[in-house]
C-alpha atoms as a PDB file:
ATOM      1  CA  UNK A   1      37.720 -96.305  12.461  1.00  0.00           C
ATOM      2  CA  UNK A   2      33.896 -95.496  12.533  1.00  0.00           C
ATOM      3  CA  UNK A   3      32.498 -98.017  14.906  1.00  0.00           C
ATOM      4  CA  UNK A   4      28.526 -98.979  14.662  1.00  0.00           C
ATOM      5  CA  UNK A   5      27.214-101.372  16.039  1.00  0.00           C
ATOM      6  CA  UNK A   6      25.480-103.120  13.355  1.00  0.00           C
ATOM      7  CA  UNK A   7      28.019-102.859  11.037  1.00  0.00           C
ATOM      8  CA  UNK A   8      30.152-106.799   9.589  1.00  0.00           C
ATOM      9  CA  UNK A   9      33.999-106.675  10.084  1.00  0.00           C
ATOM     10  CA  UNK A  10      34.013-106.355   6.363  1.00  0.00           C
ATOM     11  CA  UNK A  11      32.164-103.252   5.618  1.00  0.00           C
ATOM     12  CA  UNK A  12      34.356-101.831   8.662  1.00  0.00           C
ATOM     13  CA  UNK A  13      37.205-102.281   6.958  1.00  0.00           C
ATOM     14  CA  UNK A  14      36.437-100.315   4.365  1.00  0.00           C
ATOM     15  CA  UNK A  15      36.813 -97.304   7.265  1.00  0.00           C
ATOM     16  CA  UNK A  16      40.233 -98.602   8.290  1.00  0.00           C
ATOM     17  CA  UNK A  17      41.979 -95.618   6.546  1.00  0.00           C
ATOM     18  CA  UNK A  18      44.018 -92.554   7.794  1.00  0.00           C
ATOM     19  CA  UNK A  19      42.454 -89.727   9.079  1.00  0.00           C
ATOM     20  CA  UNK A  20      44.942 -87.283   7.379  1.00  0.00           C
ATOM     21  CA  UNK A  21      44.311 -86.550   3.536  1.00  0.00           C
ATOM     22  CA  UNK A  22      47.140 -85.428   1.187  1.00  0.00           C
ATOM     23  CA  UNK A  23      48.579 -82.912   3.456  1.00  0.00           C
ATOM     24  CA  UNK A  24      51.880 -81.458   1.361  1.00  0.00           C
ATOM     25  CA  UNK A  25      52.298 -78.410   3.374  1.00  0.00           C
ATOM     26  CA  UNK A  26      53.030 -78.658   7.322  1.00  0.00           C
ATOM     27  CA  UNK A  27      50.113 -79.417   9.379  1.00  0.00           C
ATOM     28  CA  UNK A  28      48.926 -76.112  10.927  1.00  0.00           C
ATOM     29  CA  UNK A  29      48.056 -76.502  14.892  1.00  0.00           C
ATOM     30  CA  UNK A  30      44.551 -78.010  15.313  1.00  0.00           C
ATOM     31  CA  UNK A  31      42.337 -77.978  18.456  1.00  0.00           C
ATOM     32  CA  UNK A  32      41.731 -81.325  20.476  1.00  0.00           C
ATOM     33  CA  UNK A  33      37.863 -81.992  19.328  1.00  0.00           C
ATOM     34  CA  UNK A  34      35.385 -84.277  21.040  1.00  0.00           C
ATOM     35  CA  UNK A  35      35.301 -86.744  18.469  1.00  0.00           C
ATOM     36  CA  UNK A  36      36.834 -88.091  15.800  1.00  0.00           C
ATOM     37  CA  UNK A  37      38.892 -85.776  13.356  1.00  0.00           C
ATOM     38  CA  UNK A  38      39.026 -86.270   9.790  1.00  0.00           C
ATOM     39  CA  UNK A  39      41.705 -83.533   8.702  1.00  0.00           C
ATOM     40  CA  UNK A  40      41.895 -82.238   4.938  1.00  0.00           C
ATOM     41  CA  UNK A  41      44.018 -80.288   3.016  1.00  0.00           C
ATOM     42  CA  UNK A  42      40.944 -77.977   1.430  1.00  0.00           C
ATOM     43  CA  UNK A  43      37.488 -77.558   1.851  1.00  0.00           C
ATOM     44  CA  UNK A  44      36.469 -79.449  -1.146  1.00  0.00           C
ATOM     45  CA  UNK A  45      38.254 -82.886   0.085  1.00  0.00           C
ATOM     46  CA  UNK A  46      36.612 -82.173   3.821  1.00  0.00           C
ATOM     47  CA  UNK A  47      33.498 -82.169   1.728  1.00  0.00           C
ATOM     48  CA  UNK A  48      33.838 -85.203  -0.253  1.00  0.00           C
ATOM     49  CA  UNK A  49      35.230 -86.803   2.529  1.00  0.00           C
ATOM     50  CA  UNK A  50      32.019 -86.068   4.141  1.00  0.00           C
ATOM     51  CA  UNK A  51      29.778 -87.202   1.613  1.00  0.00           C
ATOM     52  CA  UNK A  52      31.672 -90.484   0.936  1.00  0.00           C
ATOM     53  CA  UNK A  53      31.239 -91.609   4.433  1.00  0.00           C
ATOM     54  CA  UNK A  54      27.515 -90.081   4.232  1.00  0.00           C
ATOM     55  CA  UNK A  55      27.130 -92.743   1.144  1.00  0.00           C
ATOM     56  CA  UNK A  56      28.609 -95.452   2.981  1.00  0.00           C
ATOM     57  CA  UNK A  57      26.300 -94.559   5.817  1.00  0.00           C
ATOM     58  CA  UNK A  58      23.066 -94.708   3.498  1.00  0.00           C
ATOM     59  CA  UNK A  59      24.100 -98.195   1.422  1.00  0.00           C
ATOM     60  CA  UNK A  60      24.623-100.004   5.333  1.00  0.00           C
ATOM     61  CA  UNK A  61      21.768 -98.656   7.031  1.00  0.00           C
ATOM     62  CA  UNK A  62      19.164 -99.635   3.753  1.00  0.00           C
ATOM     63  CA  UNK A  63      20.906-103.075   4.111  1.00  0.00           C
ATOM     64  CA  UNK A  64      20.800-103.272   7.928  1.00  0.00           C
ATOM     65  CA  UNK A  65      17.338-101.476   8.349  1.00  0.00           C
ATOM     66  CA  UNK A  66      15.662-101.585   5.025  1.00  0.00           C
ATOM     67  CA  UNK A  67      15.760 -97.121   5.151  1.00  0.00           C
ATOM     68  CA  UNK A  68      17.787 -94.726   6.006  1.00  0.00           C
ATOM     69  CA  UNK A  69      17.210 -91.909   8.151  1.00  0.00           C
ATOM     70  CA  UNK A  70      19.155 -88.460   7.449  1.00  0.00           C
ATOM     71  CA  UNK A  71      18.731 -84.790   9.342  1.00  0.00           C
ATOM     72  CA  UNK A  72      19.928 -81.970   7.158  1.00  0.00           C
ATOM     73  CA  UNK A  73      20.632 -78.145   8.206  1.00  0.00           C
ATOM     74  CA  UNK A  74      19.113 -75.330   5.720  1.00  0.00           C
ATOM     75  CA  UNK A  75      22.240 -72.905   6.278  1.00  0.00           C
ATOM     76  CA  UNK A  76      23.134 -71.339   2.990  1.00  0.00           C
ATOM     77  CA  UNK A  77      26.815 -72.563   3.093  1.00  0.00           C
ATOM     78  CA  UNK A  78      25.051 -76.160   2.491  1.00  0.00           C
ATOM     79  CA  UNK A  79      24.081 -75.348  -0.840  1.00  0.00           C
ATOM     80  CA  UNK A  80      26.826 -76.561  -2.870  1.00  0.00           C
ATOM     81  CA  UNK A  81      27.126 -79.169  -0.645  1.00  0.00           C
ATOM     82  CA  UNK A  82      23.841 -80.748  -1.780  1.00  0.00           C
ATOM     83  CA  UNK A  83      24.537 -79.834  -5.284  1.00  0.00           C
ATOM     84  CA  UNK A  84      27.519 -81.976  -5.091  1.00  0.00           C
ATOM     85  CA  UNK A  85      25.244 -84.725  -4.278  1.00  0.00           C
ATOM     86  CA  UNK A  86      23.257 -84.595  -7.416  1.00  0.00           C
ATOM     87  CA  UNK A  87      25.988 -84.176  -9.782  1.00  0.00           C
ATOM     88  CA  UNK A  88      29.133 -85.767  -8.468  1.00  0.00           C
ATOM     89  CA  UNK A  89      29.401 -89.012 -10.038  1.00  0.00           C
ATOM     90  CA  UNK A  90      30.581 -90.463  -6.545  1.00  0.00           C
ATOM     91  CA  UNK A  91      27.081 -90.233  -4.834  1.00  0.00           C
ATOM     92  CA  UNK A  92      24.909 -90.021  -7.710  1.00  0.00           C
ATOM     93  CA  UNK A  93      23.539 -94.085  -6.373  1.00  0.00           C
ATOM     94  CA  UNK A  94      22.403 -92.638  -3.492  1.00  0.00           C
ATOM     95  CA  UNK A  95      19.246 -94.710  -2.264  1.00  0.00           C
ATOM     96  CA  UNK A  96      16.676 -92.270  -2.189  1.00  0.00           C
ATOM     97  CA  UNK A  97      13.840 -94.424  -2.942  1.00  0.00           C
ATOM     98  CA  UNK A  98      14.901 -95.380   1.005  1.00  0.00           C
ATOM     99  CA  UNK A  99      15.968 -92.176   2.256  1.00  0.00           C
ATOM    100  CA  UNK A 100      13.722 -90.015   5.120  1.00  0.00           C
ATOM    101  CA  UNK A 101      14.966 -86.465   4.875  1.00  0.00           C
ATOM    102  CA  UNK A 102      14.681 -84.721   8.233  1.00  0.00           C
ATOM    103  CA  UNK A 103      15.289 -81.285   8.920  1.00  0.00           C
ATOM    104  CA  UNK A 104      17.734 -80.602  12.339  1.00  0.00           C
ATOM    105  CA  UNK A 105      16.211 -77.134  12.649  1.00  0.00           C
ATOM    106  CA  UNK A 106      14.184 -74.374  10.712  1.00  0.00           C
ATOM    107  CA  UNK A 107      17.479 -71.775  10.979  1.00  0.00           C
ATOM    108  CA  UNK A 108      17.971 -70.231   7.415  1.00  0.00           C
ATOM    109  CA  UNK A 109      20.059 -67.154   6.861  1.00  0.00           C
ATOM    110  CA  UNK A 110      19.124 -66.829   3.345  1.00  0.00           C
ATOM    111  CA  UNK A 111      15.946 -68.791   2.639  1.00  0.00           C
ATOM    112  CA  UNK A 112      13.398 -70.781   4.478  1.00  0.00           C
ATOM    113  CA  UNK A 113      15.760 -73.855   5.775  1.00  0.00           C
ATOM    114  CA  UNK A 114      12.815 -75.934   3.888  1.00  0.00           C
ATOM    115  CA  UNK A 115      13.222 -74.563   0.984  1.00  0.00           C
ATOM    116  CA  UNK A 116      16.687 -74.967   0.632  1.00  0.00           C
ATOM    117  CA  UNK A 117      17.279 -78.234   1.539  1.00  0.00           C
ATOM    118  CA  UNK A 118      13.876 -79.638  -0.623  1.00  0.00           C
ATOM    119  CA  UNK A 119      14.580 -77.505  -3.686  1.00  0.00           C
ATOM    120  CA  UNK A 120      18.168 -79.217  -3.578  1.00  0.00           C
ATOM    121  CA  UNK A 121      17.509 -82.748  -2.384  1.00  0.00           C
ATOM    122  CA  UNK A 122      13.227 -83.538  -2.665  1.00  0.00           C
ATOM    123  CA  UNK A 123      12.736 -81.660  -5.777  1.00  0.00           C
ATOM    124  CA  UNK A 124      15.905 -83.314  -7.826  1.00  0.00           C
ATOM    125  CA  UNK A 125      16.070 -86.883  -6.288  1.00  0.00           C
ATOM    126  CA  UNK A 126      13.516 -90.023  -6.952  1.00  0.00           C
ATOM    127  CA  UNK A 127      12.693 -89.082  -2.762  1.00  0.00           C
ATOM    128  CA  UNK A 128       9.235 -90.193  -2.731  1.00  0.00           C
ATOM    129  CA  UNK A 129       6.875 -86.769  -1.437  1.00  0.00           C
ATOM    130  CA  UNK A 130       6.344 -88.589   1.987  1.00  0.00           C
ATOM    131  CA  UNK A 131       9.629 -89.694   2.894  1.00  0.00           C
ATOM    132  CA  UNK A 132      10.424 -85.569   2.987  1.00  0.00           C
ATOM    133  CA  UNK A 133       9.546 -84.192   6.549  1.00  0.00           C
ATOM    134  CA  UNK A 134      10.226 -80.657   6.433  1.00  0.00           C
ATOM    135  CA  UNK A 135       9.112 -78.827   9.495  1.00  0.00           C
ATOM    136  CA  UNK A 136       5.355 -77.698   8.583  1.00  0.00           C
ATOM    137  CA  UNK A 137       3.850 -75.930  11.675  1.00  0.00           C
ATOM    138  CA  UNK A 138       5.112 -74.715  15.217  1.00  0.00           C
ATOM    139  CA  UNK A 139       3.242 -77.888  16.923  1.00  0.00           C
ATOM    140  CA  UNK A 140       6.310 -80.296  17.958  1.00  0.00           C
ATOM    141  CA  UNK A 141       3.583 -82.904  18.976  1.00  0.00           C
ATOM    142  CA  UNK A 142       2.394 -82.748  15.441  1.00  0.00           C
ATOM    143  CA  UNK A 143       5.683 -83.678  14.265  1.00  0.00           C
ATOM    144  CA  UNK A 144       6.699 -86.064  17.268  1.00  0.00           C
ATOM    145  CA  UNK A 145       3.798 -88.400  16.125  1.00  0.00           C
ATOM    146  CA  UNK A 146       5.386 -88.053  12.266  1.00  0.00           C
ATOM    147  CA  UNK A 147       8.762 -89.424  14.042  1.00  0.00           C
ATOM    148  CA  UNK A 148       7.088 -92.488  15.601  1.00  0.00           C
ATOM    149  CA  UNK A 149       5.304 -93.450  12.713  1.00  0.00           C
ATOM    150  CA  UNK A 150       8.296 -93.175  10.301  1.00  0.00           C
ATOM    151  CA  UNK A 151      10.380 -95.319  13.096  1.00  0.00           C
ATOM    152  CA  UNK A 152       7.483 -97.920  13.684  1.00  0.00           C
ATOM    153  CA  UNK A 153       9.334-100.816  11.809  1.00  0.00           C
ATOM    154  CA  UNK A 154      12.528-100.391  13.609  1.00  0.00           C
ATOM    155  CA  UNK A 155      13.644-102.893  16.621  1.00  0.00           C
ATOM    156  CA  UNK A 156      13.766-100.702  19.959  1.00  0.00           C
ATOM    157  CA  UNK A 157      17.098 -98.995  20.024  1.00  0.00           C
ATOM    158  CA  UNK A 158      17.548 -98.587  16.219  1.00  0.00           C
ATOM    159  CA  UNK A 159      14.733 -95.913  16.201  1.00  0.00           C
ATOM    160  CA  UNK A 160      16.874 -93.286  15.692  1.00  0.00           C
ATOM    161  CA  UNK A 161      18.739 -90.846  13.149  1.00  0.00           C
ATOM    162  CA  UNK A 162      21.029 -92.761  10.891  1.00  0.00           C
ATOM    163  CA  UNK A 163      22.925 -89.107  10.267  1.00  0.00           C
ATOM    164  CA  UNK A 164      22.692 -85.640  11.634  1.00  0.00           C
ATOM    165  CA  UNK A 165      24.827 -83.151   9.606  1.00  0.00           C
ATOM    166  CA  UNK A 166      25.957 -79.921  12.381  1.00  0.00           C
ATOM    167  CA  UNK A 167      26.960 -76.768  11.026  1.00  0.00           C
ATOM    168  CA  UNK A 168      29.418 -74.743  12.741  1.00  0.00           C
ATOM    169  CA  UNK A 169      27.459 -71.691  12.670  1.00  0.00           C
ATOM    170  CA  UNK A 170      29.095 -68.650  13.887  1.00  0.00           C
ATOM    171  CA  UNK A 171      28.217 -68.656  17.473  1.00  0.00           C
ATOM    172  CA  UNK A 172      28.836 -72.473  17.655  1.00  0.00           C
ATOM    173  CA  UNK A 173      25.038 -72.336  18.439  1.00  0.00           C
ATOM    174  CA  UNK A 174      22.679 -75.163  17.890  1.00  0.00           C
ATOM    175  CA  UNK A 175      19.333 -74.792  18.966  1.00  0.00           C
ATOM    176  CA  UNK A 176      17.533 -77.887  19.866  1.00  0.00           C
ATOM    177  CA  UNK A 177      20.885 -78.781  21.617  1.00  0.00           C
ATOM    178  CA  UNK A 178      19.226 -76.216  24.555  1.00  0.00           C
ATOM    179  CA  UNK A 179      16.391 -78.457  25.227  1.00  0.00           C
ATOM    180  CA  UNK A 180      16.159 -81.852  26.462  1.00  0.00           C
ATOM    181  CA  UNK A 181      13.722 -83.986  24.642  1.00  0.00           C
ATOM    182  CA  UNK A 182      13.241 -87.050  22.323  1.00  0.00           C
ATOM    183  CA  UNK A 183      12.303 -85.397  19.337  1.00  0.00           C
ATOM    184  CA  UNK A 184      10.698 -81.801  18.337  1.00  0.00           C
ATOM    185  CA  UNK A 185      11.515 -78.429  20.554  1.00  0.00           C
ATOM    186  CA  UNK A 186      10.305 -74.678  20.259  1.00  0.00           C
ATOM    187  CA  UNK A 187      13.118 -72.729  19.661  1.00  0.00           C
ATOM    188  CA  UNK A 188      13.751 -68.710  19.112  1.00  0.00           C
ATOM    189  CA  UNK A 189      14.413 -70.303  15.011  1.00  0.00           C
ATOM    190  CA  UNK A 190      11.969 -72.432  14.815  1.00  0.00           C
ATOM    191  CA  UNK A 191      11.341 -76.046  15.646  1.00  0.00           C
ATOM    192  CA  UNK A 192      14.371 -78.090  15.953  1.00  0.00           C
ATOM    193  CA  UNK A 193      15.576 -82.033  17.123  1.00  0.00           C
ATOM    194  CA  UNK A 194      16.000 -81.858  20.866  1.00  0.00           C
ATOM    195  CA  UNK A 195      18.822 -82.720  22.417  1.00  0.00           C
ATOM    196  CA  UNK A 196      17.520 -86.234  23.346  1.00  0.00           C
ATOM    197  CA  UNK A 197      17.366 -87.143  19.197  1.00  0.00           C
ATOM    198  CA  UNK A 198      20.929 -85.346  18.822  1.00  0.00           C
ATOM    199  CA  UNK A 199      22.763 -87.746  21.131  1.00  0.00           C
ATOM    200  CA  UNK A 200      21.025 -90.708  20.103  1.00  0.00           C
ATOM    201  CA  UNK A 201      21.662 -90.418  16.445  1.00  0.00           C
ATOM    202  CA  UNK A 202      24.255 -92.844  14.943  1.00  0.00           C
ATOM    203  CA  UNK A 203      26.309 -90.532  13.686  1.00  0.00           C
ATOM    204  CA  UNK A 204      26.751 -86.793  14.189  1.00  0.00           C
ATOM    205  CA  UNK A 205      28.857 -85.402  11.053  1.00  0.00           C
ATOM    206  CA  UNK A 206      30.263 -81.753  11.822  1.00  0.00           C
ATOM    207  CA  UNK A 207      31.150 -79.728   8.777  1.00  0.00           C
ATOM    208  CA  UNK A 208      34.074 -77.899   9.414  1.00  0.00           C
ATOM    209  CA  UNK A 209      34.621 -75.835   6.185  1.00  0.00           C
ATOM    210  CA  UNK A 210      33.145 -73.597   4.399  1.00  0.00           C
ATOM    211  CA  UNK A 211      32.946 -70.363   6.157  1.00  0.00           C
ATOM    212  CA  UNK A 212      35.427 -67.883   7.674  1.00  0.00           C
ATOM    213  CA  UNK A 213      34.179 -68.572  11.372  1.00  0.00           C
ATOM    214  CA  UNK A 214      34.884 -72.497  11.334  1.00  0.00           C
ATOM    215  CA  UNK A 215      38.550 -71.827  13.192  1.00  0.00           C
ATOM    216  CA  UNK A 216      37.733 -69.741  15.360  1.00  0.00           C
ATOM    217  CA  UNK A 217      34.860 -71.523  16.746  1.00  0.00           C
ATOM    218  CA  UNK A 218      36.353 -74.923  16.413  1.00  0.00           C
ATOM    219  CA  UNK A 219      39.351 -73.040  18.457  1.00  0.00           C
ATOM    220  CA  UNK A 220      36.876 -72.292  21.180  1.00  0.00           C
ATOM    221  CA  UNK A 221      35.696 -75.792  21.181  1.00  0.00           C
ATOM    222  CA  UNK A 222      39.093 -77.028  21.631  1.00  0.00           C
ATOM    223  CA  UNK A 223      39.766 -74.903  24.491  1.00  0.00           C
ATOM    224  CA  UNK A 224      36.703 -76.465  26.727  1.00  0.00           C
ATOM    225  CA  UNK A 225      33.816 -74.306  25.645  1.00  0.00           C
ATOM    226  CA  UNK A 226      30.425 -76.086  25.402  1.00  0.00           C
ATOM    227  CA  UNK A 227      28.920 -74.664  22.346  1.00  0.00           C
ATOM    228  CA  UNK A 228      25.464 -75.891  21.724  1.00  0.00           C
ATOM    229  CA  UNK A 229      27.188 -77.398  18.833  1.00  0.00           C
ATOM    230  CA  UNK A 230      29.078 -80.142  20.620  1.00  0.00           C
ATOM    231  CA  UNK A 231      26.875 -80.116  23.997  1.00  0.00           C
ATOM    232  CA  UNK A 232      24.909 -83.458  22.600  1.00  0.00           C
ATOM    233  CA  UNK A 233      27.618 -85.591  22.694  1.00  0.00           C
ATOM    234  CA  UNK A 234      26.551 -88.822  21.357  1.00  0.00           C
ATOM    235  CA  UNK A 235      25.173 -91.735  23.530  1.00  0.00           C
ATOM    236  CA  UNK A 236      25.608 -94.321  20.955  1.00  0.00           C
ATOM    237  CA  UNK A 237      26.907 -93.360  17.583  1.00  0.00           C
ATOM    238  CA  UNK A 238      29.840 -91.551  17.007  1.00  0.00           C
ATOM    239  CA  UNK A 239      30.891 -88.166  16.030  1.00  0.00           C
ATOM    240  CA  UNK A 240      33.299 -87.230  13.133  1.00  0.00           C
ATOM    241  CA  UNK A 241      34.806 -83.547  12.533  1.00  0.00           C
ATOM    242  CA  UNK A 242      35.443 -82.958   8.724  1.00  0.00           C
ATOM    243  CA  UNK A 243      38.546 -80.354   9.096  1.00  0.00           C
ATOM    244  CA  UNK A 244      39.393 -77.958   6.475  1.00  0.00           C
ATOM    245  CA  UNK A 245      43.189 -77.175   8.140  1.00  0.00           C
ATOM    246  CA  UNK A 246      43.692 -74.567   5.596  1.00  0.00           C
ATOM    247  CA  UNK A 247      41.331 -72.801   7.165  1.00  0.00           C
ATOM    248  CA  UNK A 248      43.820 -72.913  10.157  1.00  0.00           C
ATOM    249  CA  UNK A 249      46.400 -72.333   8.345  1.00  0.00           C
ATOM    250  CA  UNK A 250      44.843 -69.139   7.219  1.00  0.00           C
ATOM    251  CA  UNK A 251      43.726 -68.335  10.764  1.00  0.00           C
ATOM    252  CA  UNK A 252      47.240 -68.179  12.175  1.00  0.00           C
ATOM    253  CA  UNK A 253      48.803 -66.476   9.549  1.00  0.00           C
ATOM    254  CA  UNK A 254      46.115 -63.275  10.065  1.00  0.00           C
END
């Protein structure tokens, strides 16, 4: 059950649901994560899990807040994820027209993390030009001062992210999870949210599929490590873990 604060019994309900999808085979062992577990059969229901409750997080914030504010990684693996925003009939009512698309940091292991995630989700969507807010310089006052501005109409406490997407990179790293402040940092990839934005957010969605490392990591996780990727654990959201377990499956067979 995702739990937020602002949310009416009703719309809550519509989160009362198992956490384990159409498993046939026997569930492979899975770490205990920080957070709540969402566990798949495949990467591609992890990732429409994902984007469901992403949806559902959009349509209750714009009704709640009048806009909804979303920080996206620019890792490569994301790609198709994004694509399968624009055509998948499921989210194709996303409310852009109320959407802020933030960046979580500049790390991009094929492209510029800017370009990726604006030539997916700016350049194809109604987003209106200055609700994007890629990273533009290496001044995190510059962009701190963009943060309160966008966040000027919201109620103190509710001037925060609405959703943070973490990758599980291969290192587990995350970089602005190193440095303790409310909004931009300096970081060896580029700027990046702090770790003071990170646990505020409302809710922190990890994406675990999609790559060979996700087990292993995820594995580390599980057995105590503080990764960068799970060191921000939130204040006053929640934090969901969309599981491929074939991808543990596969991991304990090799």
């Amino acid at each position: 059950m995702i739990r937020c604060d602002w949310l009416s019994d009703e719309f809550q309900r519509e989160y009362d649901r198992s956490m384990v999808y159409d498993l046939s085979d026997p569930l492979p062992e899975l770490p205990e994560l920080p957070g709540q577990v969402e566990v798949c059969p495949d990467a591609d229901v992890a990732a429409e899990r994902l984007l469901t409750d992403f949806r559902h997080q959009a349509d209750c914030c714009v009704r709640a807040f009048g806009d909804f504010h979303v920080a996206l990684p620019g890792d490569a693996c994301f790609g198709a994820l994004y694509r399968r925003l624009l055509v998948d009939p499921l989210f194709r009512m996303l409310p852009w027209r109320k959407t802020h698309l933030w960046m979580l940091d500049a790390y991009g292991d094929s492209e510029p993390a800017a370009d990726l995630i604006g030539g997916w989700l700016h350049d194809h969507t109604d987003l209106p030009r200055e609700q994007w807010h890629p990273f533009r310089d290496e001044d995190p006052e510059a962009f701190d001062r963009e943060l309160r501005e966008n966040f000027a109409f919201r109620e103190a406490g509710q001037d925060r992210m609405d959703f943070v997407l973490l990758p599980v990179r291969e290192d587990g790293a995350l970089p602005g999870a190193d440095v303790d402040a409310p909004g931009a940092v300096d970081t060896s990839v580029g700027l990046a949210l702090g770790f003071g934005a990170l646990v505020r957010a409302r809710m922190q969605a990890v994406a675990g599929f999609g790559s060979d490392h996700v087990a292993p990591v995820l594995n580390r996780v599980g057995d105590g490590e503080t990764l960068g990727l799970v060191r921000p654990n939130p204040q006053e959201g929640v934090r969901l873990f969309y599981v491929d377990a074939s991808a543990f499956a596969e991991a304990s067979s090799t």
